[in-house]
Protein backbone atom coordinates (compact mmCIF):
# COMPACT_ATOMS: atom_id res chain seq x y z
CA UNK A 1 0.00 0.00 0.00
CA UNK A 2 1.92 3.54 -1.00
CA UNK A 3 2.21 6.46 1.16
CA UNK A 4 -0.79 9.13 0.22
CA UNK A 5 0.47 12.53 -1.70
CA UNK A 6 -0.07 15.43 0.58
CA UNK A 7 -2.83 16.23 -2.05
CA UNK A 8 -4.49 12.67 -1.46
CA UNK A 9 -4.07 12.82 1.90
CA UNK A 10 -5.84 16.14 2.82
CA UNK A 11 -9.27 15.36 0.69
CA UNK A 12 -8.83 12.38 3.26
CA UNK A 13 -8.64 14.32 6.24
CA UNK A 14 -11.49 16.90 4.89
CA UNK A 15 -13.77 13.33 5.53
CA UNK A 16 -12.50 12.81 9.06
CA UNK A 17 -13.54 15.74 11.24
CA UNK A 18 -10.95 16.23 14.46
CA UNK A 19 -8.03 14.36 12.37
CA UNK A 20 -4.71 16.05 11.53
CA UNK A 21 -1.88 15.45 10.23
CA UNK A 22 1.37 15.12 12.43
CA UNK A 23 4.10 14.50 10.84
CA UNK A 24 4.41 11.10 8.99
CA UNK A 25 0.73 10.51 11.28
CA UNK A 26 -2.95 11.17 10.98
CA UNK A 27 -3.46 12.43 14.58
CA UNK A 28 -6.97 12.80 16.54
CA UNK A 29 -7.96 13.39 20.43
CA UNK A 30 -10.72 12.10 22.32
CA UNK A 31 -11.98 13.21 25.11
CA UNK A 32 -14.17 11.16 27.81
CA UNK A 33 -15.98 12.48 30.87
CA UNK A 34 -14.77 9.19 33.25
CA UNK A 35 -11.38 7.01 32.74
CA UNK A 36 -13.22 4.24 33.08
CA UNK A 37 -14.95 5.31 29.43
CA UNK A 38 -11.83 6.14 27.68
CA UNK A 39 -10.60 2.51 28.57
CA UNK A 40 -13.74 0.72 26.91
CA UNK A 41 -13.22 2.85 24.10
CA UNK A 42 -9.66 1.69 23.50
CA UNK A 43 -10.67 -1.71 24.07
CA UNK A 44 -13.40 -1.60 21.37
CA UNK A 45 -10.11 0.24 19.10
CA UNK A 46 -8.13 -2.59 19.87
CA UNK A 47 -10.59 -5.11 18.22
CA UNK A 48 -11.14 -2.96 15.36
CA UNK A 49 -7.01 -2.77 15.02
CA UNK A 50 -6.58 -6.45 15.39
CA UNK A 51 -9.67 -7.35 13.04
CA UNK A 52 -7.22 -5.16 10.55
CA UNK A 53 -4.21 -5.97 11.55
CA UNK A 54 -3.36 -2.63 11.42
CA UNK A 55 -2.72 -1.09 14.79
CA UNK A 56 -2.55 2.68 16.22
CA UNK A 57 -0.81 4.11 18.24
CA UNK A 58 -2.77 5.26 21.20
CA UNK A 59 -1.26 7.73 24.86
CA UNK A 60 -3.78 7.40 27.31
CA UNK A 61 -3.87 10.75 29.71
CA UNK A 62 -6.42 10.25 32.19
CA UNK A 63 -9.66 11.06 30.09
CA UNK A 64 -8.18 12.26 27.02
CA UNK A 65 -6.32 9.61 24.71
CA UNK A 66 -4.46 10.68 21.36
CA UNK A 67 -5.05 7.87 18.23
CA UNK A 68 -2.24 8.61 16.00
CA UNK A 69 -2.38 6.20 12.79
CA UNK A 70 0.84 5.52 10.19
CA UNK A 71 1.71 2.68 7.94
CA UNK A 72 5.34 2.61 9.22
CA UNK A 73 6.41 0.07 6.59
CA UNK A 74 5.49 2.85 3.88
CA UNK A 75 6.69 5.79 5.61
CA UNK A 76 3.59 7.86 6.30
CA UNK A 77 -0.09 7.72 5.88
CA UNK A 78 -1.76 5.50 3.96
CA UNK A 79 -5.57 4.37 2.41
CA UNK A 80 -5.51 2.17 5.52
CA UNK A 81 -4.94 4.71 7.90
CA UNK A 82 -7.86 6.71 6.40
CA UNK A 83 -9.72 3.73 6.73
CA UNK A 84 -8.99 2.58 10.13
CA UNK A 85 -9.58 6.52 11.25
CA UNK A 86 -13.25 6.04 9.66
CA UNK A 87 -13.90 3.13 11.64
CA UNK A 88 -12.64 4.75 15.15
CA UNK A 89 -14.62 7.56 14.15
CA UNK A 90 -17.79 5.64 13.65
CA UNK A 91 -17.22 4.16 17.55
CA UNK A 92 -17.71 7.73 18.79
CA UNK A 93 -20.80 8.20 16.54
C-alpha cells in the first residue's frame, strides 16, 4: 500500500472531522468524561485494530487519549490509515 500525496491525503482528512496530520501521522484526540470510558473505548479500538491488523498508536492521559495512525512500513499515511480513522470515528458516533 503507497504512502498518500499530501494532495491525497488532505481530501482524506477533509472526511474525518478532528483528524490532523502530524508528521508522517494522521493524529486525533478524544476526550471522555470518566477514565473508566476512555478505557472501553480503547478496548473496542483494539478489536477494530486487530480485526485489521493494522494497529494505532494510542497515549492514554487520564480522560483524554491521542489515536495517532501511520503505515510505518510505507513511511507515512496510507488508504488504511484513512480507513482505520473512519472506523474509530464511527465508535464515537
Amino acid at each position: 500500500m503507497a504512502k498518500l500525496s499530501d494532495i491525497e491525503l488532505q481530501a482524506g482528512l477533509k472526511k474525518l472531522p478532528g483528524w490532523e496530520r502530524k508528521g508522517d501521522a494522521i493524529v486525533r484526540q478524544f476526550k471522555f468524561a470518566r477514565f473508566a470510558e476512555g478505557i472501553r473505548f480503547v478496548d473496542r479500538v483494539a478489536e477494530l485494530a486487530d480485526a485489521a491488523d493494522h494497529h494505532p498508536d494510542i497515549d492514554i492521559r487520564y480522560t483524554t487519549l491521542t489515536v495517532s495512525l501511520s503505515t510505518h512500513s510505507e513511511g507515512g499515511v496510507t488508504a488504511k490509515d484513512l480507513a482505520m480513522a473512519e472506523r474509530i470515528q464511527e465508535l464515537r458516533s
